[in-house]
Protein backbone atom coordinates (compact mmCIF):
# COMPACT_ATOMS: atom_id res chain seq x y z
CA UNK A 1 0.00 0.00 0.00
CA UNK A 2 2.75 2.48 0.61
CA UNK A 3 4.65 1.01 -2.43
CA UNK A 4 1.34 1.99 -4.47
CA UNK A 5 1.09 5.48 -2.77
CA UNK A 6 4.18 6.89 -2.84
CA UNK A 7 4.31 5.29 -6.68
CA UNK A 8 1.04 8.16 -7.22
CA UNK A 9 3.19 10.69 -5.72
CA UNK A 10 6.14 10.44 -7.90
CA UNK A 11 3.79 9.86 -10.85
CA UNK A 12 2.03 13.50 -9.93
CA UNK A 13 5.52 15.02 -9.18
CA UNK A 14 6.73 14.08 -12.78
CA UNK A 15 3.60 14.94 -14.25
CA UNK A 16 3.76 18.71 -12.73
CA UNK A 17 7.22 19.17 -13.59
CA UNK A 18 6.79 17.96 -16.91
CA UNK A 19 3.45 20.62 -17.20
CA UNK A 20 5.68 23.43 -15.89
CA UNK A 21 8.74 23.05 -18.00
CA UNK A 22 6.32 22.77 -21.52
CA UNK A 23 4.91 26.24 -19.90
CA UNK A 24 8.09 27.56 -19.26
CA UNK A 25 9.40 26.56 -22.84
CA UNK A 26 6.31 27.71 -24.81
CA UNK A 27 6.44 30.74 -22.92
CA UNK A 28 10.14 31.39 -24.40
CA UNK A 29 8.95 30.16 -27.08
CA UNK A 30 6.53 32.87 -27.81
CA UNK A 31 8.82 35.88 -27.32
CA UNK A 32 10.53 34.48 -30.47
CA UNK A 33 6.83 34.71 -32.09
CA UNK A 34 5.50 38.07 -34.02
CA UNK A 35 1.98 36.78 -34.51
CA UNK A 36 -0.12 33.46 -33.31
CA UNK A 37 -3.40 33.46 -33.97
CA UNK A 38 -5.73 31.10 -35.72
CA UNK A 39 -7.87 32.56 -39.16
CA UNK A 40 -10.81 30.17 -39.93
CA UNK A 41 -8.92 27.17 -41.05
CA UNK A 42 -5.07 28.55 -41.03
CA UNK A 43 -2.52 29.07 -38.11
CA UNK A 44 -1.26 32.30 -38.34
CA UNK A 45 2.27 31.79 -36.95
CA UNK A 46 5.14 33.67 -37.72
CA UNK A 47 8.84 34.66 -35.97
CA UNK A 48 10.13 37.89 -35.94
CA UNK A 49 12.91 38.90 -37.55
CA UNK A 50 15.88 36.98 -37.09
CA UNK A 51 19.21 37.73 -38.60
CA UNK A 52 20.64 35.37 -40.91
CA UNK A 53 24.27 36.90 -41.92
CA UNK A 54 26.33 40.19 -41.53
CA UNK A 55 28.91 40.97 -44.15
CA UNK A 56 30.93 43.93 -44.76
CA UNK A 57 28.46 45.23 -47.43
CA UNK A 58 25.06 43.49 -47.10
CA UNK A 59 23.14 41.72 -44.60
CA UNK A 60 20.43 39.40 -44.42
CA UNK A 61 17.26 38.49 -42.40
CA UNK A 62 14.53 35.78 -41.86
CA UNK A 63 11.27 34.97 -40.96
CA UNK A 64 8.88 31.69 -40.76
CA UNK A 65 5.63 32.23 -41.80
CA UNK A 66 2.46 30.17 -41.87
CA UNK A 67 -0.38 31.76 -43.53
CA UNK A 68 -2.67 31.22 -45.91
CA UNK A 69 -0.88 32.05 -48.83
CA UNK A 70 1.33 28.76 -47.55
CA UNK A 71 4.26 27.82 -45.55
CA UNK A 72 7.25 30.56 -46.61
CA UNK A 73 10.71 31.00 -45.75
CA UNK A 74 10.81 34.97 -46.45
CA UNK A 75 14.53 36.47 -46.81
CA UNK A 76 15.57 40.57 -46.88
CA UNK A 77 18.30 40.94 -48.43
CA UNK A 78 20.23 44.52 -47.87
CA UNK A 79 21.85 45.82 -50.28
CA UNK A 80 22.57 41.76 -51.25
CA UNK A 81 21.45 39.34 -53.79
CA UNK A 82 17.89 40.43 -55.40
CA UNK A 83 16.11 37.38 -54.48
CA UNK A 84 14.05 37.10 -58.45
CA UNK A 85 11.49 34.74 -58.82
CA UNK A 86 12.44 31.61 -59.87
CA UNK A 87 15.51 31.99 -57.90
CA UNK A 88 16.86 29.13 -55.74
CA UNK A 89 17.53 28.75 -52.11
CA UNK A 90 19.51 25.57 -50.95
CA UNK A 91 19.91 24.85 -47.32
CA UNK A 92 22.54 22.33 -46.11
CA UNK A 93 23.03 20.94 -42.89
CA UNK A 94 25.81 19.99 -40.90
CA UNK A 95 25.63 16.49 -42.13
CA UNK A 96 25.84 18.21 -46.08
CA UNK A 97 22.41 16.87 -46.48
CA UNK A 98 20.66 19.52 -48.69
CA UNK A 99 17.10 20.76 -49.64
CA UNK A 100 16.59 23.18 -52.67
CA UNK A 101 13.26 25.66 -52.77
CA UNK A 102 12.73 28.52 -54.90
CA UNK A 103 11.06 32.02 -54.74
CA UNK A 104 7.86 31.65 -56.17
CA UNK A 105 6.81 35.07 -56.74
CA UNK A 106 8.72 38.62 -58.00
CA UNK A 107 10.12 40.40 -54.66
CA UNK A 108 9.18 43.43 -53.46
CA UNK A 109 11.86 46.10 -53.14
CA UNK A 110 11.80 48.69 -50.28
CA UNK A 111 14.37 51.71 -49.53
CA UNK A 112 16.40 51.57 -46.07
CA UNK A 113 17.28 55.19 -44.40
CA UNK A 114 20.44 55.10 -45.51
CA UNK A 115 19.10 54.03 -49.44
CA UNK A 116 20.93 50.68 -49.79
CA UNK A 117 18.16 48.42 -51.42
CA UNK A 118 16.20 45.89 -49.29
CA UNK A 119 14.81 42.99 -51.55
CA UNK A 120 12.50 40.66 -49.64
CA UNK A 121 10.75 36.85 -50.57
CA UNK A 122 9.69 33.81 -49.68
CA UNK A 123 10.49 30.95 -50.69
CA UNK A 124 7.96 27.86 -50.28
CA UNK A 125 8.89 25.20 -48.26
CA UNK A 126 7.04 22.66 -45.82
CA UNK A 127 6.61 21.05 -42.80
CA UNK A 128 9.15 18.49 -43.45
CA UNK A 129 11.12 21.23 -43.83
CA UNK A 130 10.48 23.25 -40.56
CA UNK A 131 10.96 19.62 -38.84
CA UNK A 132 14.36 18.74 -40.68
CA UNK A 133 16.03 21.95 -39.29
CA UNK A 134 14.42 21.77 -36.10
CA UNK A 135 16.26 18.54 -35.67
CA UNK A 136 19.56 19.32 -37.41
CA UNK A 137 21.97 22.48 -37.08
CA UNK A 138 21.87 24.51 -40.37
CA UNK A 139 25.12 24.96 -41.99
CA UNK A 140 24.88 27.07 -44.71
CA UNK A 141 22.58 28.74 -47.19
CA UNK A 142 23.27 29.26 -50.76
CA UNK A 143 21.18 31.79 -52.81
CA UNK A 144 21.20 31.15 -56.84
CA UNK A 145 20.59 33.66 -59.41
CA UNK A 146 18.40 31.46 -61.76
CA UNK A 147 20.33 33.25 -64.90
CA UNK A 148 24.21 32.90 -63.37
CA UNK A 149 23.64 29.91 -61.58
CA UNK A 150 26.13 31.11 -58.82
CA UNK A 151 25.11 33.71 -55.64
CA UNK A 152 26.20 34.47 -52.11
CA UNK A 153 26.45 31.49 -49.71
CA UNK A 154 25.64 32.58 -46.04
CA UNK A 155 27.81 30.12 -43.54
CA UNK A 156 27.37 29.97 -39.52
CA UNK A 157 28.99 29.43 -36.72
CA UNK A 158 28.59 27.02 -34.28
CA UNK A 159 26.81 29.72 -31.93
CA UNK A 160 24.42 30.93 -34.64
CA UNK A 161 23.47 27.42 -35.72
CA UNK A 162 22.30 26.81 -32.20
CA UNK A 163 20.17 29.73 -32.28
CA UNK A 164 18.53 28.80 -35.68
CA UNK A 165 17.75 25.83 -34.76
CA UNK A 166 16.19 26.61 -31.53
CA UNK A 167 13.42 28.88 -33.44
CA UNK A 168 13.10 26.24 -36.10
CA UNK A 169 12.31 24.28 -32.71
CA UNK A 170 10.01 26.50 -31.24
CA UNK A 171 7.99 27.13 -34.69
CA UNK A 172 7.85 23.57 -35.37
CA UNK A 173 6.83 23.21 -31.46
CA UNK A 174 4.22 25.67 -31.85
CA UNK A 175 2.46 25.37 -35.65
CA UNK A 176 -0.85 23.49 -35.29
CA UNK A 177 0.01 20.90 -38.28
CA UNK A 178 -3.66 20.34 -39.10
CA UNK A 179 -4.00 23.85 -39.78
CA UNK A 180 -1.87 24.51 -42.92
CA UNK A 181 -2.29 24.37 -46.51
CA UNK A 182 -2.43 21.16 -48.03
CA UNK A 183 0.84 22.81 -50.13
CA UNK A 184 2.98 22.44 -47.78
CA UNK A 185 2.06 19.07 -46.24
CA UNK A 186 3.78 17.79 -49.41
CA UNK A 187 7.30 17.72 -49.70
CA UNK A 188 8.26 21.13 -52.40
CA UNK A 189 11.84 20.66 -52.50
CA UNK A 190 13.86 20.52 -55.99
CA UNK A 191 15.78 17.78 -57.32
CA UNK A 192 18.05 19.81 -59.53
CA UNK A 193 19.29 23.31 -58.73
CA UNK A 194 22.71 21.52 -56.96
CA UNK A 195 25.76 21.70 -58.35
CA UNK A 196 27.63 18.31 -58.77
CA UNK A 197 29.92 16.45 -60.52
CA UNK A 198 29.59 14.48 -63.69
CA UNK A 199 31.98 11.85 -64.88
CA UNK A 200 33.52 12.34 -68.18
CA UNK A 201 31.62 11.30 -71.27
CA UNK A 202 33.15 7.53 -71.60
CA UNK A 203 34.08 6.12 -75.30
CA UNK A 204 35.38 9.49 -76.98
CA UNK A 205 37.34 7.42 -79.33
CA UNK A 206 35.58 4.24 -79.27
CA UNK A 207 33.54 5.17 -82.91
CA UNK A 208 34.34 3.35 -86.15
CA UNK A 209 38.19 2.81 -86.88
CA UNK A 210 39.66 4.53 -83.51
CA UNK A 211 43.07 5.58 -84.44
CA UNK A 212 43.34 3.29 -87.19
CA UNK A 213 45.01 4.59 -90.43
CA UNK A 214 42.16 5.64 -93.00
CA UNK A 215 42.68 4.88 -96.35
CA UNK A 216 39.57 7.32 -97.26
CA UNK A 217 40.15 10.49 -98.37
CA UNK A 218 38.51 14.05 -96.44
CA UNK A 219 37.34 16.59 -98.60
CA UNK A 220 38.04 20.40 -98.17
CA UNK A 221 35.07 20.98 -96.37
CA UNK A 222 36.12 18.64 -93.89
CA UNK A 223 39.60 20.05 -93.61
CA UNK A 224 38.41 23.22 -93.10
CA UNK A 225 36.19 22.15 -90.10
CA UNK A 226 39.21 20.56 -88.73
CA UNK A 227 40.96 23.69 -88.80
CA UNK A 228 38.75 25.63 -87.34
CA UNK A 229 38.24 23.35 -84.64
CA UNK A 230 42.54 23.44 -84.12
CA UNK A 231 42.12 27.78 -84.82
CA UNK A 232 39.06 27.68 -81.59
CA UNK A 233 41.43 25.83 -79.26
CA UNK A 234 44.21 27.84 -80.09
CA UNK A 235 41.93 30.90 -79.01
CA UNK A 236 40.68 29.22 -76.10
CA UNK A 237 44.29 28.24 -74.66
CA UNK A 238 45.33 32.38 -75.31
CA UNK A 239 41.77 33.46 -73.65
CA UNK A 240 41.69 31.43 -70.73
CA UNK A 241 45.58 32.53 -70.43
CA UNK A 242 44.90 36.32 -70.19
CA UNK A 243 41.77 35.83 -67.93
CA UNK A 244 44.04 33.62 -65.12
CA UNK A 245 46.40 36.63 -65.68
CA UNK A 246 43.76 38.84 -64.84
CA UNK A 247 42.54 37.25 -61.72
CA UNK A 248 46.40 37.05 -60.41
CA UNK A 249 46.53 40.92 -60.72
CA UNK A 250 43.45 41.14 -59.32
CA UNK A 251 44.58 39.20 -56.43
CA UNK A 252 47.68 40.86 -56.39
CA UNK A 253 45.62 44.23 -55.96
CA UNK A 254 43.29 43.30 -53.14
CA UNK A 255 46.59 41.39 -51.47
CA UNK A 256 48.16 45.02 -51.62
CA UNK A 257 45.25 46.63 -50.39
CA UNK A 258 44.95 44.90 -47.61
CA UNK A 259 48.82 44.84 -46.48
CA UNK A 260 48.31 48.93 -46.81
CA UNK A 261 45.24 48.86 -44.30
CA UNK A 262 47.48 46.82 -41.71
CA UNK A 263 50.05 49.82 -41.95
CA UNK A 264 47.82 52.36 -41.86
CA UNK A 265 46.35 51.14 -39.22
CA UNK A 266 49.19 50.27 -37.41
CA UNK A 267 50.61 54.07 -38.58
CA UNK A 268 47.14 55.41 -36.40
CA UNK A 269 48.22 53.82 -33.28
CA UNK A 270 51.52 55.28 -33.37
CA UNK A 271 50.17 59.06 -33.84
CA UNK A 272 47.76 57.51 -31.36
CA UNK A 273 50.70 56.82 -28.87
CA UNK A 274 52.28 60.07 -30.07
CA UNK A 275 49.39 62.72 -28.66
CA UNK A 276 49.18 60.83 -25.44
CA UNK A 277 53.19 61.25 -24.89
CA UNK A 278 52.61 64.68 -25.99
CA UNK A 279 49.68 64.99 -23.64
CA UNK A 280 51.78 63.66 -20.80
CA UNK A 281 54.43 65.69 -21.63
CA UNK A 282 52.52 69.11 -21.52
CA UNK A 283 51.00 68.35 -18.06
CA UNK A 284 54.14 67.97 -16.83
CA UNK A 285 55.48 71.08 -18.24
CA UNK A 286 52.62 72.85 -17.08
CA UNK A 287 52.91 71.39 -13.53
CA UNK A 288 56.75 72.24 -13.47
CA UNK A 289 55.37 76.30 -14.39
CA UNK A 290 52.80 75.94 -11.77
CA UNK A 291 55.29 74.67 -8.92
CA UNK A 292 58.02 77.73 -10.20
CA UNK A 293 55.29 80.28 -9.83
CA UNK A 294 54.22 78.92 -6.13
CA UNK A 295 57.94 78.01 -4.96
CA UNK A 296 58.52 82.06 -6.02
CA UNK A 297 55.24 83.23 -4.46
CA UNK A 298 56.35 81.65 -0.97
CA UNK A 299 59.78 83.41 -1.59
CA UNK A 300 57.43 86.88 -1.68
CA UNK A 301 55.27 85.41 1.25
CA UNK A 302 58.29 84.85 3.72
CA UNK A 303 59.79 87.96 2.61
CA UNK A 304 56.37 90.04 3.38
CA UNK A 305 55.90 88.05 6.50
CA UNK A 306 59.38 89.27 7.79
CA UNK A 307 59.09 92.61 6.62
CA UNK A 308 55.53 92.73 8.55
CA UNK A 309 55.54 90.38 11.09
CA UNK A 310 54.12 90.84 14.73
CA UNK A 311 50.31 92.33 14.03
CA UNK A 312 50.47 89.96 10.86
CA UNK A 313 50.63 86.62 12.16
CA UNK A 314 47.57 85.68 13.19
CA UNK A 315 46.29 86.66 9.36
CA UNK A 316 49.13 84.78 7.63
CA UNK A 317 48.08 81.69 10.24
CA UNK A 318 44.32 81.93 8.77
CA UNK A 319 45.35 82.29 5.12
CA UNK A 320 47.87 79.20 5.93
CA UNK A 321 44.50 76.96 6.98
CA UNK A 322 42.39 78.46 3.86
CA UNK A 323 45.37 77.18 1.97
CA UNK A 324 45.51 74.25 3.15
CA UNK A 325 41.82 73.62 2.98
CA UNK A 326 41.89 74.24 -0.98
CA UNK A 327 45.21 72.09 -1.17
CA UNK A 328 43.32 69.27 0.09
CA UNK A 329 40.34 69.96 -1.79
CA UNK A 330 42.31 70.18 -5.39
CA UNK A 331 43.69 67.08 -4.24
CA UNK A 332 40.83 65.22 -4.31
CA UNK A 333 39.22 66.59 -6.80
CA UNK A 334 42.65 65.57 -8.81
CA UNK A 335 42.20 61.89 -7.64
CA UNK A 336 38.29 61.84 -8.14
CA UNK A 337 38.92 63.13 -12.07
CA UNK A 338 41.81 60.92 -12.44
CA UNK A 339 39.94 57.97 -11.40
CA UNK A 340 37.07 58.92 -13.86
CA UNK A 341 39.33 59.27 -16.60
CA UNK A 342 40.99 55.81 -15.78
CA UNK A 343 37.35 53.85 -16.00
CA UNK A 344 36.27 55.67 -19.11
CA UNK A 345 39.88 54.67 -20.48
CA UNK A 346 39.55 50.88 -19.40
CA UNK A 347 35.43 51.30 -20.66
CA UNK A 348 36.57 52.36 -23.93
CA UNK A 349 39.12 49.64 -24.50
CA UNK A 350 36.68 47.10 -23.90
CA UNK A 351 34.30 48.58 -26.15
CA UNK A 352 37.24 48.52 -28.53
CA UNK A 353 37.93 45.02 -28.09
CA UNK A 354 34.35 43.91 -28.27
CA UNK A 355 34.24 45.47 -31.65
CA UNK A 356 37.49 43.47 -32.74
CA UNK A 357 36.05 40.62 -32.06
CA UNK A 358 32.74 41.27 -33.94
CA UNK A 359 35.02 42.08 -36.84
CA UNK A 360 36.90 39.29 -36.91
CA UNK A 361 33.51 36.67 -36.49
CA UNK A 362 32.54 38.53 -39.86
CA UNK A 363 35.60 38.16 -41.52
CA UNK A 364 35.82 34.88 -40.37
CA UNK A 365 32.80 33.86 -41.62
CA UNK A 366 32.99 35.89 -44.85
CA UNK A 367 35.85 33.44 -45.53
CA UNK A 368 34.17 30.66 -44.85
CA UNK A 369 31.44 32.30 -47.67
CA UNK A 370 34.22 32.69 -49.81
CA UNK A 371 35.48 29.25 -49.79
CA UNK A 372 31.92 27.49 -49.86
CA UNK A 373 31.38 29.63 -53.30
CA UNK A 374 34.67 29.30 -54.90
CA UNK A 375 33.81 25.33 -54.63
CA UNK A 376 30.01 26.15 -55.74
CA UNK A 377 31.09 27.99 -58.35
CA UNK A 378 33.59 25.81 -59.95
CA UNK A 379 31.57 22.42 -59.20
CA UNK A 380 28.82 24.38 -61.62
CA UNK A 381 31.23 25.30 -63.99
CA UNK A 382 32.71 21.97 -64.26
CA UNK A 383 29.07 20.30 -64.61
CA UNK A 384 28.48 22.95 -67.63
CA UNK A 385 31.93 22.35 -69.84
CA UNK A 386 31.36 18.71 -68.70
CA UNK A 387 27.50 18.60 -70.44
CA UNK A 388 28.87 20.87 -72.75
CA UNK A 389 31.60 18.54 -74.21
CA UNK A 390 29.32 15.39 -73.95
CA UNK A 391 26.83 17.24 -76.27
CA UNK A 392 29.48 18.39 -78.61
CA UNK A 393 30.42 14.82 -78.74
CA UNK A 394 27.29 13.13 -79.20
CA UNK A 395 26.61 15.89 -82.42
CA UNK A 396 29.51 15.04 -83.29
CA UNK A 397 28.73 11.20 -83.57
CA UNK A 398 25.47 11.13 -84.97
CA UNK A 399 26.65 13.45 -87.96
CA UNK A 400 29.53 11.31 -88.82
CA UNK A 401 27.23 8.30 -88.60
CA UNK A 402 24.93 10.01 -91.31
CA UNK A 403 28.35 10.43 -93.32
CA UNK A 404 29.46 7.02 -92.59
CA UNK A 405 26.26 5.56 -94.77
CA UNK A 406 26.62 8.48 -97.39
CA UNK A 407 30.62 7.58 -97.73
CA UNK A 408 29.72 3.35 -97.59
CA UNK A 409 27.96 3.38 -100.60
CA UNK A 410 30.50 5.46 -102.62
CA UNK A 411 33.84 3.91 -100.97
CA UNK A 412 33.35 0.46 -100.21
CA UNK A 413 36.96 -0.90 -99.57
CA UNK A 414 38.25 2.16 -97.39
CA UNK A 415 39.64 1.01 -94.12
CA UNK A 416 38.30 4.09 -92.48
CA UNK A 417 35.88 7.04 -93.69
CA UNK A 418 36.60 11.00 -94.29
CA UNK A 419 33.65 10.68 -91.16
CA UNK A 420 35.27 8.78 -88.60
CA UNK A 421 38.46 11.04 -89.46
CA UNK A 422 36.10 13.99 -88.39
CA UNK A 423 34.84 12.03 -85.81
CA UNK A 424 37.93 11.19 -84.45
CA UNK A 425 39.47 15.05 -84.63
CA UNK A 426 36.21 16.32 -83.24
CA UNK A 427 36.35 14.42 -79.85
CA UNK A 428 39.86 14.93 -79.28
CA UNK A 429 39.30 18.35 -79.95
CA UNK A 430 36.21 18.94 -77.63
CA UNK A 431 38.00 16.49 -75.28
CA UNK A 432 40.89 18.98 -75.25
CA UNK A 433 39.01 22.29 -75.03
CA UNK A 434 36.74 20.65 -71.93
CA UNK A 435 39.95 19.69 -70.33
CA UNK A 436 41.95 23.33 -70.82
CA UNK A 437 38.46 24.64 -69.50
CA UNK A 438 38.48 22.39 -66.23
CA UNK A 439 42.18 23.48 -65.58
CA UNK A 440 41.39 27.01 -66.11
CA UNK A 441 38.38 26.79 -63.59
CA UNK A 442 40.26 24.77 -60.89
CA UNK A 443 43.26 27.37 -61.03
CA UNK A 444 40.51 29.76 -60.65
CA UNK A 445 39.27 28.22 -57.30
CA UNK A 446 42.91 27.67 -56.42
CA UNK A 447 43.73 31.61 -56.59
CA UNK A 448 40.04 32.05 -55.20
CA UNK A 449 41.26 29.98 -51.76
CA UNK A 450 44.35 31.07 -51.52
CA UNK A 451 42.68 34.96 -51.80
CA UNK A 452 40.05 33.62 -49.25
CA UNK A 453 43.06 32.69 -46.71
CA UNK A 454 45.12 36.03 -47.09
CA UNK A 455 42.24 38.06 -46.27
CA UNK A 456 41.48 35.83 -43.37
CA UNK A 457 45.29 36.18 -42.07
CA UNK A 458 45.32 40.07 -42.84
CA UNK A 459 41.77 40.40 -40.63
CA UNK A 460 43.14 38.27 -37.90
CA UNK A 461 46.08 40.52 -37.95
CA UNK A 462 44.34 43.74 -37.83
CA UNK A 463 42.15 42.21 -34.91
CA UNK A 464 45.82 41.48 -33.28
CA UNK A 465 46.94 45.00 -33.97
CA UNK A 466 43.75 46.62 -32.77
CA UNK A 467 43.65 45.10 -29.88
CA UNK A 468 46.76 45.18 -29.09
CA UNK A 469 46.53 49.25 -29.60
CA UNK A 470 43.30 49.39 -27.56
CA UNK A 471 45.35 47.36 -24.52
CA UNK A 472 48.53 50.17 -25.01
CA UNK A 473 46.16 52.94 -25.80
CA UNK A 474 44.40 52.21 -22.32
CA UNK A 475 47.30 51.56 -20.11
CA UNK A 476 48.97 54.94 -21.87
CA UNK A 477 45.48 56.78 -20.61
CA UNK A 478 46.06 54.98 -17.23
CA UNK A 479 49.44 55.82 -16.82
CA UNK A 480 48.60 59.71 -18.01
CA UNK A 481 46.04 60.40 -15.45
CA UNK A 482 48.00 59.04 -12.88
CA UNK A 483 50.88 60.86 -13.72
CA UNK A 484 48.41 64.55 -13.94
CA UNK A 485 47.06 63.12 -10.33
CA UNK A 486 50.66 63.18 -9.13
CA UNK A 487 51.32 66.54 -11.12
CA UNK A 488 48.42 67.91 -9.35
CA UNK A 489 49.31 66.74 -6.02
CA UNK A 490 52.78 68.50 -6.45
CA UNK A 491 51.02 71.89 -7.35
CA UNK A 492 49.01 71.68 -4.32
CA UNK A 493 52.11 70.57 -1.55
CA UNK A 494 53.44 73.93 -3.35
CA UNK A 495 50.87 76.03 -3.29
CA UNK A 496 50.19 75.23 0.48
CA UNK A 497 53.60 75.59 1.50
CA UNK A 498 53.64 78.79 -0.54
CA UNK A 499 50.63 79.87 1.70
């Protein structure tokens, strides 16, 4: 019986700790909520605001919304990518599992206060969606122009995934399922939209004779394909030559650029250092004036008292105490302003350092943007030239088959035709150009990295010098108002001794 009853008590112990924690989380998780409220047949639910990345010249934003126009994952884009309809969105995890929506409608374009261009959409997704990411940490989001096929890729930190994932929790907590459009209980993701890689067409030279010797002859119109094809490579090899130039000197450029913000800002730490010396040094000469004028005024003092003496002394005893009294009371108002300037010193060098170390999460994960889009960017490149050549190929096949039965009838004894000659020039050639391409696009992605990892070493040593500045900059300010405390104190002790 006692088994059984305190068996009930744990049972309603659980049971009201398990109530008050669901209360305490739904609560929480309202205050990420801008609206929940139920329309007829819909759950009105949607997040506020959250942001999505910071970069050095755009940001972006997000919201969840459930209405009745469907289940959206709405994007503003500041001064960033123009989110057009038709546009694609892939989100990958931090397994590289990925899902690919789109924008479904045009987005509508709004003005900030400073003018920089805010695009906003939403792309539709659905509730396998809001459950995927409320169970996973979100790794990065790639936004592609439907006519480049490239765009900005936003990646996050381990903090930031964390917090994504807890409103993606919350929202997926909170959305009454049976009260969405049917839309988006179906799954809308895209198959294609990802970029990936495609094995070289296989059997290039596998047509007719191979690399047998033809005893057929080619004609001149032949030839003269041939020779263009050899006179486009050529141009090729010289174009994709002078474009890697290009992109080294760009590099170059930027690499420059950035070595001459490091000593600039490096040079604005020294003048920094230079008007505090200067600052110091100016008390001090001031104080040294200061103690000369009140060691020569108690020269005059003892040289009055003397001369006056007797009838005097009880005055000169008074002023001596009044003296005294606004000594001590210079004194501390000295040590009180000293003190003040020493916590706004210390309060600005933390500020300083707190900004540092925003800076250097953005540039951190600007590089880790970088990188993720270099490889996007060349993985779609690659697929292109890849489908490119395969279709050059195949064209090339099917007209030298047509040849082959025009030529069979006229030359019957020829070991190979003037059409698996052509054949035979036209794959190596496309085989050649599609290989020349891929080189050119993977020493593209190899300058693109190597950029990507200077300016992450030049921002990590800016953050170094700034806050190594802020830490000199602060004791300097330290050190100066202790030094005009000490100064002051001087001035005083003359002063008084002058009285």
């Amino acid at each position: 019986m006692r088994y059984t009853k305190f068996t009930i008590i744990i049972f309603v112990i659980t049971s009201i700790l398990f109530l008050s924690i669901n209360t305490i989380y739904a609560q929480e998780c309202g205050k990420l909520m801008a609206e929940n409220k139920t329309l007829g047949s819909i759950h009105v639910l949607k997040t506020e605001s959250n942001q999505l990345g910071i970069r050095s010249s755009s940001n972006y934003d997000f919201q969840i919304e459930n209405t009745s126009a469907g289940l959206l994952f709405v994007i503003a884009s500041r001064n960033g990518a123009k989110l057009n309809q038709d546009d694609k969105v892939v989100f990958e995890d931090i397994n590289k599992k990925k899902k690919v929506y789109k924008f479904g409608n045009m987005a509508d374009l709004t003005k900030a206060a400073s003018g920089a261009p805010i695009y906003t959409n939403g792309a539709t997704v659905d509730l396998g969606f809001v459950s995927w990411l409320a169970s996973t940490k979100l790794n990065r989001i790639i936004i592609i122009d439907q006519m480049e096929g490239k765009g900005p890729s936003l990646t996050f930190a381990g903090t930031r995934q964390t917090e994504i994932q807890n409103i993606f929790s919350c929202y997926n907590k909170l959305l009454d399922k049976s009260k969405v459009s049917s839309f988006a209980k179906r799954d809308n993701s895209l198959n294609s939209g990802i970029a990936s890689t495609t094995k070289k067409p296989e059997g290039g030279n596998n047509s007719g004779g191979g690399n047998k010797s033809g005893g057929g002859s080619v004609n001149p119109e032949d030839e003269k394909e041939v020779r263009d094809l050899q006179a486009k490579l050529l141009e090729l090899k010289a174009k994709l030559k002078e474009d890697l130039v290009k992109e080294r000197e760009r590099g170059d450029a930027l690499r420059k650029q950035l070595q001459q913000e490091v000593a600039e800002s490096r040079e604005t730490a020294t003048a920094k250092k230079n008007e505090f010396a200067q600052e110091v040094l100016a008390a001090r000469k001031k104080a040294d004036d200061e103690i000369q004028k009140a060691m020569a005024d108690e020269l005059n003092a003892i040289k009055l008292a003397k001369e006056k003496a007797g009838s005097e002394i009880e005055k000169i005893n008074l002023s001596v105490q009044e003296a005294r009294a606004k000594a001590a009371d210079e004194i501390q108002k000295s040590k009180l302003k000293s003190a003040e300037e020493i916590a706004a010193a210390r309060e600005k060098a933390a500020e300083e350092l707190k900004a540092v170390k925003a800076n250097l999460d953005v540039a951190k994960e600007e590089y880790a943007d970088e990188v993720s889009s270099a490889r996007e960017n060349s993985a779609l490149e690659l697929k292109k030239i890849r489908e490119e050549t395969a279709n050059i190929i195949a064209e090339a096949r099917e007209k030298a088959k047509t040849e082959k039965q025009k030529t069979a009838e006229d030359v019957v004894d020829a070991k190979q035709t003037a059409s698996e000659q052509i054949l035979q020039v036209k794959e190596e050639t496309a085989e050649t150009i599609a290989q020349i391409r891929e080189n050119a696009v993977l020493e593209k992605e190899k300058t693109a990295f190597e950029l990507a990892e200077f300016k992450r070493k030049i921002a990590e040593e800016k953050a170094l010098v700034r806050e190594s500045n802020a830490a000199e900059v602060a004791d300097m300010k330290e050190k100066a108002a202790k030094e005009k405390e000490v100064t002051a104190k001087e001035v005083a002790d003359s002063k008084q001794r002058a009285a």
